[in-house]
C-alpha atoms as a PDB file:
ATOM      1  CA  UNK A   1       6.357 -22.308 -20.677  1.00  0.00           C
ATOM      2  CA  UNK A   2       8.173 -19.524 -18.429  1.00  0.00           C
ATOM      3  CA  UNK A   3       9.262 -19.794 -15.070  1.00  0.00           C
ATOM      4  CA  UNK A   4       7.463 -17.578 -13.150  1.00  0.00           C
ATOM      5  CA  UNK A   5       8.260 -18.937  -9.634  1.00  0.00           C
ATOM      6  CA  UNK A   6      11.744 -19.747  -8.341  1.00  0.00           C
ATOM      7  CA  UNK A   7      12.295 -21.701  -4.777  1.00  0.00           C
ATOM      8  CA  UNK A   8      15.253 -22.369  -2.977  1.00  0.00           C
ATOM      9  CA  UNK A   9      14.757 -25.098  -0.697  1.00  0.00           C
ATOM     10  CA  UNK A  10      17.056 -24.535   2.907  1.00  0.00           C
ATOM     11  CA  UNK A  11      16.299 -24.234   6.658  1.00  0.00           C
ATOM     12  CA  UNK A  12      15.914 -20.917   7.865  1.00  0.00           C
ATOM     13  CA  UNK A  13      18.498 -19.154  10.544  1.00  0.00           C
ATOM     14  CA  UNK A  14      21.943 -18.605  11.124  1.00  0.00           C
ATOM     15  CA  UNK A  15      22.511 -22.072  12.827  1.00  0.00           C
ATOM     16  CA  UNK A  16      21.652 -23.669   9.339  1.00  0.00           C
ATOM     17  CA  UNK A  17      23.022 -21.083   6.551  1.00  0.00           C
ATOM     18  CA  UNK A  18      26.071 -23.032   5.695  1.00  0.00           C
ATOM     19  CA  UNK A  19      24.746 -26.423   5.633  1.00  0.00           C
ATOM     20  CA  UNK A  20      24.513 -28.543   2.947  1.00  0.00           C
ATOM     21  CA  UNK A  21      20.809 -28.634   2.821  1.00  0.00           C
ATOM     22  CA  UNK A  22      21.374 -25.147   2.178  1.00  0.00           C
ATOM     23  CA  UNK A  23      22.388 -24.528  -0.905  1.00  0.00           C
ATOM     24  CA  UNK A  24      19.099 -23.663  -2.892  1.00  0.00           C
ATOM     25  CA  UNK A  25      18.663 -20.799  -0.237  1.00  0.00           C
ATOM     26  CA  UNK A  26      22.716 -19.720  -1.486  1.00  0.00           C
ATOM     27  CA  UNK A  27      21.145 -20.200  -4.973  1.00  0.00           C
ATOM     28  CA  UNK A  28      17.850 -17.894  -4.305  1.00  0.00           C
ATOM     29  CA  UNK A  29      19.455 -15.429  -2.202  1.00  0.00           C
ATOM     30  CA  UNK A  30      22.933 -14.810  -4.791  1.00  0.00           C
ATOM     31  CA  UNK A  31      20.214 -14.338  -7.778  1.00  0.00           C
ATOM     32  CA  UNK A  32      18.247 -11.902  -5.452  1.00  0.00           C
ATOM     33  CA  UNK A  33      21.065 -10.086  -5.018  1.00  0.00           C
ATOM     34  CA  UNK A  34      22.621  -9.959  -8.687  1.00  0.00           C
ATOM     35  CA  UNK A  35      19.351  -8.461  -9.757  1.00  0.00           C
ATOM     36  CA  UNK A  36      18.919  -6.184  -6.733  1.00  0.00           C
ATOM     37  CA  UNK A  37      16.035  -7.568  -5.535  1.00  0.00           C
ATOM     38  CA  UNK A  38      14.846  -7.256  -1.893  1.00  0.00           C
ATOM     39  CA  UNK A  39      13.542 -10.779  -0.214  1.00  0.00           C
ATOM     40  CA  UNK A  40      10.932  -9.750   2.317  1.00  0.00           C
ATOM     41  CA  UNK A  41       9.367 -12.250   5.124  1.00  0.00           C
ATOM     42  CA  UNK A  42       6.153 -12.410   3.606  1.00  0.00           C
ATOM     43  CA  UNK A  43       4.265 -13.616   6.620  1.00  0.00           C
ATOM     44  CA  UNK A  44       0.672 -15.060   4.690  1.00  0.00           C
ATOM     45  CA  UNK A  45       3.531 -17.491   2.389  1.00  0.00           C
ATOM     46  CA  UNK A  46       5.970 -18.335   5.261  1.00  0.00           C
ATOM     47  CA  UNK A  47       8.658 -17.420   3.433  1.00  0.00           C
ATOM     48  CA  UNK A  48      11.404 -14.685   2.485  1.00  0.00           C
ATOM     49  CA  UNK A  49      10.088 -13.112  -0.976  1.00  0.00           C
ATOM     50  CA  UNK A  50      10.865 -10.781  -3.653  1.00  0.00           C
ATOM     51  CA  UNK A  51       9.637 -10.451  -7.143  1.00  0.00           C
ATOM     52  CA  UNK A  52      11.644 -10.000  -9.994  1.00  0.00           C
ATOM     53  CA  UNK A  53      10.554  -7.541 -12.712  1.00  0.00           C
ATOM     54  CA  UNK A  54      10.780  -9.330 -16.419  1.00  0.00           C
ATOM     55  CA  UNK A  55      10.311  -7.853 -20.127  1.00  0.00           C
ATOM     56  CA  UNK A  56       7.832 -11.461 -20.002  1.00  0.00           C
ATOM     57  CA  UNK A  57       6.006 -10.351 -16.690  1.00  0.00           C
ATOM     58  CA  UNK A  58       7.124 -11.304 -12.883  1.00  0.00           C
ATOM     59  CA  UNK A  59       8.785 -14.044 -11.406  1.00  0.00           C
ATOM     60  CA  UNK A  60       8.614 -14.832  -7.735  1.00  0.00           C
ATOM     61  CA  UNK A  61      11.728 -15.931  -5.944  1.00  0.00           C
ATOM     62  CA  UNK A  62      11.362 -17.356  -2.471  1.00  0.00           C
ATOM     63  CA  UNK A  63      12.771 -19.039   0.300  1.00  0.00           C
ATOM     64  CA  UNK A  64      10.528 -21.148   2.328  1.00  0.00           C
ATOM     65  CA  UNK A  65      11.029 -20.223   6.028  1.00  0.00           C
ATOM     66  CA  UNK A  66       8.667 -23.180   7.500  1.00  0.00           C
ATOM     67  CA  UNK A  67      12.357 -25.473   7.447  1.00  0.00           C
ATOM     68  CA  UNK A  68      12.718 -28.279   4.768  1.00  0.00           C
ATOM     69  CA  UNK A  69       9.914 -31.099   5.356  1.00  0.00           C
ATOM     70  CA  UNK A  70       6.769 -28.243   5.096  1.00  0.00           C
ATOM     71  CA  UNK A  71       8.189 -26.488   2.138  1.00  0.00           C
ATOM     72  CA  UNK A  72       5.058 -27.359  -0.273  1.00  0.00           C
ATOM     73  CA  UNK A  73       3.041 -25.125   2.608  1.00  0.00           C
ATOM     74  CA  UNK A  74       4.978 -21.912   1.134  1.00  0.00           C
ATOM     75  CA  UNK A  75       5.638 -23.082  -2.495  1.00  0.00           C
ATOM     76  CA  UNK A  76       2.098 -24.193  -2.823  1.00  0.00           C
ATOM     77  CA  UNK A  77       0.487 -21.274  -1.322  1.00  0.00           C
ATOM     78  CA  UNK A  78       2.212 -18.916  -3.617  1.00  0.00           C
ATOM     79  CA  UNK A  79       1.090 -20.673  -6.589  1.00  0.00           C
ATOM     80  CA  UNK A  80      -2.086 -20.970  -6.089  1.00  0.00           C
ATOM     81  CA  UNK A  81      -2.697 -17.309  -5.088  1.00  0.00           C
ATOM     82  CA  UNK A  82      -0.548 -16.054  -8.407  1.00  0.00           C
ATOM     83  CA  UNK A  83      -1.915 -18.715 -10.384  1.00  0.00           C
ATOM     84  CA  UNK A  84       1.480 -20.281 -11.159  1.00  0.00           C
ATOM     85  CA  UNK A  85       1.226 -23.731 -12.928  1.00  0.00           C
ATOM     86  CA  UNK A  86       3.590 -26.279 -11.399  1.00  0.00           C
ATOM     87  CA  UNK A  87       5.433 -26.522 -14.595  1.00  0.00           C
ATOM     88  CA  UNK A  88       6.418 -22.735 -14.332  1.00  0.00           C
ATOM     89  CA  UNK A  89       8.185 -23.106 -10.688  1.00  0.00           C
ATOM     90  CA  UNK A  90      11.896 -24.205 -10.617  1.00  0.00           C
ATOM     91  CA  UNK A  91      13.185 -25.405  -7.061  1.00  0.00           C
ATOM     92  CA  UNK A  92      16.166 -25.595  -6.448  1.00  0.00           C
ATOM     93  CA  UNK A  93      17.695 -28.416  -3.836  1.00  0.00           C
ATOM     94  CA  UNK A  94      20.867 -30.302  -2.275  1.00  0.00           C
ATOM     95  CA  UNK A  95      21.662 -33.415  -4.858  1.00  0.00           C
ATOM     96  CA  UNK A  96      23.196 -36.314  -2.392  1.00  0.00           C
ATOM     97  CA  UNK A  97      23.312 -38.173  -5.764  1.00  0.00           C
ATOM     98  CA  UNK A  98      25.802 -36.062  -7.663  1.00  0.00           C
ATOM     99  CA  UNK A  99      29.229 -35.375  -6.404  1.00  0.00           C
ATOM    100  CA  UNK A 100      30.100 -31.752  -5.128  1.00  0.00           C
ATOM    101  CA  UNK A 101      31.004 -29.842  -7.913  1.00  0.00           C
ATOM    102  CA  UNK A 102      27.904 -31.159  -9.956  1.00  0.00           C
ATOM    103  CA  UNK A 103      24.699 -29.005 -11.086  1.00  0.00           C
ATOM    104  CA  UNK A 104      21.747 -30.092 -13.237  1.00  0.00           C
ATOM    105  CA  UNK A 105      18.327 -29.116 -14.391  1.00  0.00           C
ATOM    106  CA  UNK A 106      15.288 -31.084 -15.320  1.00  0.00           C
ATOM    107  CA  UNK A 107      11.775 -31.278 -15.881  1.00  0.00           C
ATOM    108  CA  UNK A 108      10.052 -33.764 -13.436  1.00  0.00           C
ATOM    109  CA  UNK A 109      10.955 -37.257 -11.821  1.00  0.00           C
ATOM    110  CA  UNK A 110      10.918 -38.840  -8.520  1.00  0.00           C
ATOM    111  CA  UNK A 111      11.586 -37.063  -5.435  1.00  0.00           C
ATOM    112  CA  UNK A 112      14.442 -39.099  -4.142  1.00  0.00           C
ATOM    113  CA  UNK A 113      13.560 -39.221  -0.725  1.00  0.00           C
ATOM    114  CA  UNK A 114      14.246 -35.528  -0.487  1.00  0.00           C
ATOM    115  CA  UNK A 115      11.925 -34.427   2.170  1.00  0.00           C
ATOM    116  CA  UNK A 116      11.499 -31.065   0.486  1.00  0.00           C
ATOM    117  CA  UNK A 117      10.801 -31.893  -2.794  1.00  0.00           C
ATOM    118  CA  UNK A 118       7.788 -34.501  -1.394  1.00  0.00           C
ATOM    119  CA  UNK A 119       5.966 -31.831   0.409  1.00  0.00           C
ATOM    120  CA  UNK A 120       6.247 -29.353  -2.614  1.00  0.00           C
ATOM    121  CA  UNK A 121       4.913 -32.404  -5.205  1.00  0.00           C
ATOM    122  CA  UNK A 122       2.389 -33.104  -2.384  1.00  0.00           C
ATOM    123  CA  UNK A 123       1.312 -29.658  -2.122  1.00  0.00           C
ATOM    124  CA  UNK A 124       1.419 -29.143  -5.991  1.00  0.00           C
ATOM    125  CA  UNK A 125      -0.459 -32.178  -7.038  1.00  0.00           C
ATOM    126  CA  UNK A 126       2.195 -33.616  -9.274  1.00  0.00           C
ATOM    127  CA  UNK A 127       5.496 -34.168  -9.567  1.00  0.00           C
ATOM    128  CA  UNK A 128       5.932 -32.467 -12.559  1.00  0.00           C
ATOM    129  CA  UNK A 129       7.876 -29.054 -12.133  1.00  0.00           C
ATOM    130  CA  UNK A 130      11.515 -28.260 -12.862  1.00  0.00           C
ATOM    131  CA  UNK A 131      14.433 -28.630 -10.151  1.00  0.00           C
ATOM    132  CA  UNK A 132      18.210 -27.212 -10.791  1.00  0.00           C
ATOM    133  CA  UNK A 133      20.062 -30.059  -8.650  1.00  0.00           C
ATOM    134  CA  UNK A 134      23.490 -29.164  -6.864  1.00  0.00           C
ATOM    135  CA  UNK A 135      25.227 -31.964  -5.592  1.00  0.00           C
ATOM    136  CA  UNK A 136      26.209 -32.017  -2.568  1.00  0.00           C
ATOM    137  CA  UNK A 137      27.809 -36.146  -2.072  1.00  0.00           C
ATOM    138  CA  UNK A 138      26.744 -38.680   0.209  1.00  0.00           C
ATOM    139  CA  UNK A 139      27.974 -39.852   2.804  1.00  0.00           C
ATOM    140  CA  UNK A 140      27.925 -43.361   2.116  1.00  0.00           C
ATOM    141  CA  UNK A 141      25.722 -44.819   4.549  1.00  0.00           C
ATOM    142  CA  UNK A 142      22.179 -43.885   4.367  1.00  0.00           C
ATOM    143  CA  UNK A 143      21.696 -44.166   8.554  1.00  0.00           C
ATOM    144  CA  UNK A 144      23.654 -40.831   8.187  1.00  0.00           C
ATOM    145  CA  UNK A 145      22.055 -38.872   5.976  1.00  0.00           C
ATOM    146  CA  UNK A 146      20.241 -36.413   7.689  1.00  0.00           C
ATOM    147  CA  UNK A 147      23.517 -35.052  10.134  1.00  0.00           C
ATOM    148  CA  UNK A 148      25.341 -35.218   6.949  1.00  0.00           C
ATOM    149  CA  UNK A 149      22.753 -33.122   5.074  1.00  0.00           C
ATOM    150  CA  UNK A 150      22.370 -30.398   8.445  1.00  0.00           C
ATOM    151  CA  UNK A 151      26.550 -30.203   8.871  1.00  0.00           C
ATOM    152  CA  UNK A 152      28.860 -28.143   6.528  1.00  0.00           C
ATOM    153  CA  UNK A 153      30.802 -29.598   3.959  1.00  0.00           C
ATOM    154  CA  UNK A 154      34.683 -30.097   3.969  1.00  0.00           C
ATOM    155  CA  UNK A 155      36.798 -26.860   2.332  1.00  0.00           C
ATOM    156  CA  UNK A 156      37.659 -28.612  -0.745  1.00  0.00           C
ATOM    157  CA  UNK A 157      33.997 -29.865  -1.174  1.00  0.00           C
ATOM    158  CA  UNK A 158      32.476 -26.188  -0.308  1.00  0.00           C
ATOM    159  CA  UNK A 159      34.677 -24.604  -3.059  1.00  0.00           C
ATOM    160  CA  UNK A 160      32.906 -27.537  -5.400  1.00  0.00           C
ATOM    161  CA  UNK A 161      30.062 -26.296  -4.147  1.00  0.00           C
ATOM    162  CA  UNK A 162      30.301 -22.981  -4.574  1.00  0.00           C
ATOM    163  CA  UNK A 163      31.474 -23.790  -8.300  1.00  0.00           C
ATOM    164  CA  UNK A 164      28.186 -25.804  -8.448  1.00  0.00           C
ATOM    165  CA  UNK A 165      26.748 -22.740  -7.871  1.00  0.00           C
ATOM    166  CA  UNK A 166      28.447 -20.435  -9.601  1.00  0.00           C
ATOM    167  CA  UNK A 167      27.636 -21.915 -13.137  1.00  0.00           C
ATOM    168  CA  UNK A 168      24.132 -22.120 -12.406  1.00  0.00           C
ATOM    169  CA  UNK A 169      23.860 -18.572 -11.784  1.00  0.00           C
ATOM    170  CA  UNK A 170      25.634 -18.363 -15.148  1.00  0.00           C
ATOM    171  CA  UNK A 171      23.113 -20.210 -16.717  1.00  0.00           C
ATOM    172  CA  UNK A 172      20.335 -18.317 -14.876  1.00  0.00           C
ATOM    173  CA  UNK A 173      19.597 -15.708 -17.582  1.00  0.00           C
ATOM    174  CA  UNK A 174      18.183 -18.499 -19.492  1.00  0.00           C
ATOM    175  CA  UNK A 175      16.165 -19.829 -16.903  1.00  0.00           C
ATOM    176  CA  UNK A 176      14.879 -16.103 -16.438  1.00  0.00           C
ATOM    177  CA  UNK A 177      14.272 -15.845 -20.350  1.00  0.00           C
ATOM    178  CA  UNK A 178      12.640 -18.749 -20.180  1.00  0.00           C
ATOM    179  CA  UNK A 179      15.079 -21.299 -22.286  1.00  0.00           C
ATOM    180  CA  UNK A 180      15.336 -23.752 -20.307  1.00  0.00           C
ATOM    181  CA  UNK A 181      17.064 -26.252 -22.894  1.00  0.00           C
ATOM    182  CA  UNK A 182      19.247 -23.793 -23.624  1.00  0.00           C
ATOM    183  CA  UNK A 183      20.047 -23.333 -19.663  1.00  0.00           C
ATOM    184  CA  UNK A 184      20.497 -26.851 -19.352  1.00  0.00           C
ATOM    185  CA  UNK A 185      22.580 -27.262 -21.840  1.00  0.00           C
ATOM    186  CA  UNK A 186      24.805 -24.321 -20.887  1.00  0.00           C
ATOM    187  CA  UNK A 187      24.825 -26.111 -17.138  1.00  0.00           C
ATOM    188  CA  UNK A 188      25.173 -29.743 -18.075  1.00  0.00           C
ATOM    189  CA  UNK A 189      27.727 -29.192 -20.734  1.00  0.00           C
ATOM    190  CA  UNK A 190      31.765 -29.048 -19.732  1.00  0.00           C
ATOM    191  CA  UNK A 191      33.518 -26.633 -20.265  1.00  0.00           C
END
């Protein structure tokens, strides 16, 4: 089934932009720009949108704008007014479990305690929708998640981060196509 509905999952305003919990808006906002489409504050979603024109018909890319823990309110609101099936939305999110440097797609699973991702499955229904997963590192005690998550990471770690990044944008033409074993494989094999 084709993705018809992409989400990158951040905090909205300068303050936040280079944060770690940050990256899926980096993701949403680089392929935005690499296909020259314009993200509009769309004010009915609560979120930054633009729609991406597709041989296979549209796909939506957004970034929520109500901040992390009320992301589902956005995400779930668009698909239900376009009709998108959960299974045809990818969001991508911050991975504290992988290392910086480390980007992977799948279908489903938990949500991790990712605040994010619980509204969206809330929202949704089911947990069952893809999720391209840059890692970000933890910090190694969980009593310091959430300033590690809101802070900016280290130089070295950003340029893993941005690498992170980098290859999933590579891969993203067959995520757009709609291939997404293909895309994974691209993304999860090294090079």
């Amino acid at each position: 089934m084709a993705i018809r509905l992409i989400a990158g999952l951040g905090n909205p305003g300068k303050r936040y932009e280079r944060d770690r919990h940050n990256v899926g808006f980096q993701f949403v906002s680089r392929l935005a720009e690499r296909h020259r489409v314009s993200l509009r504050v769309e004010a009915r979603y609560r979120g930054l949108m633009g729609r991406l024109a597709m041989a296979a018909g549209d796909i939506w890319l957004v970034m929520p704008q109500t901040y992390m823990n009320a992301s589902g309110e956005c995400v779930g609101a668009l698909a239900r007014f376009y009709k998108i099936a959960p299974e045809q939305c990818l969001v991508v999110h911050d991975e504290l479990d992988f290392a910086p440097g480390v980007a992977k797609l799948k279908e489903g699973g938990g949500v991790a305690g990712h605040n994010g991702l619980k509204d969206i499955a809330e929202h949704f229904g089911t947990q069952h929708f893809w999720r391209l997963r840059i890692g970000i590192g933890h910090p190694g005690d969980k009593d310091v998640v959430a300033d590690y998550v809101l802070s900016k990471p280290a130089p070295e770690e950003r340029e893993l981060i941005e690498q992170a990044l980098a290859r999933s944008l590579d891969a993203s033409p067959l995520v757009l196509a709609g291939d997404m074993h293909a895309a994974m494989l691209k993304l999860h094999t090294k090079a």
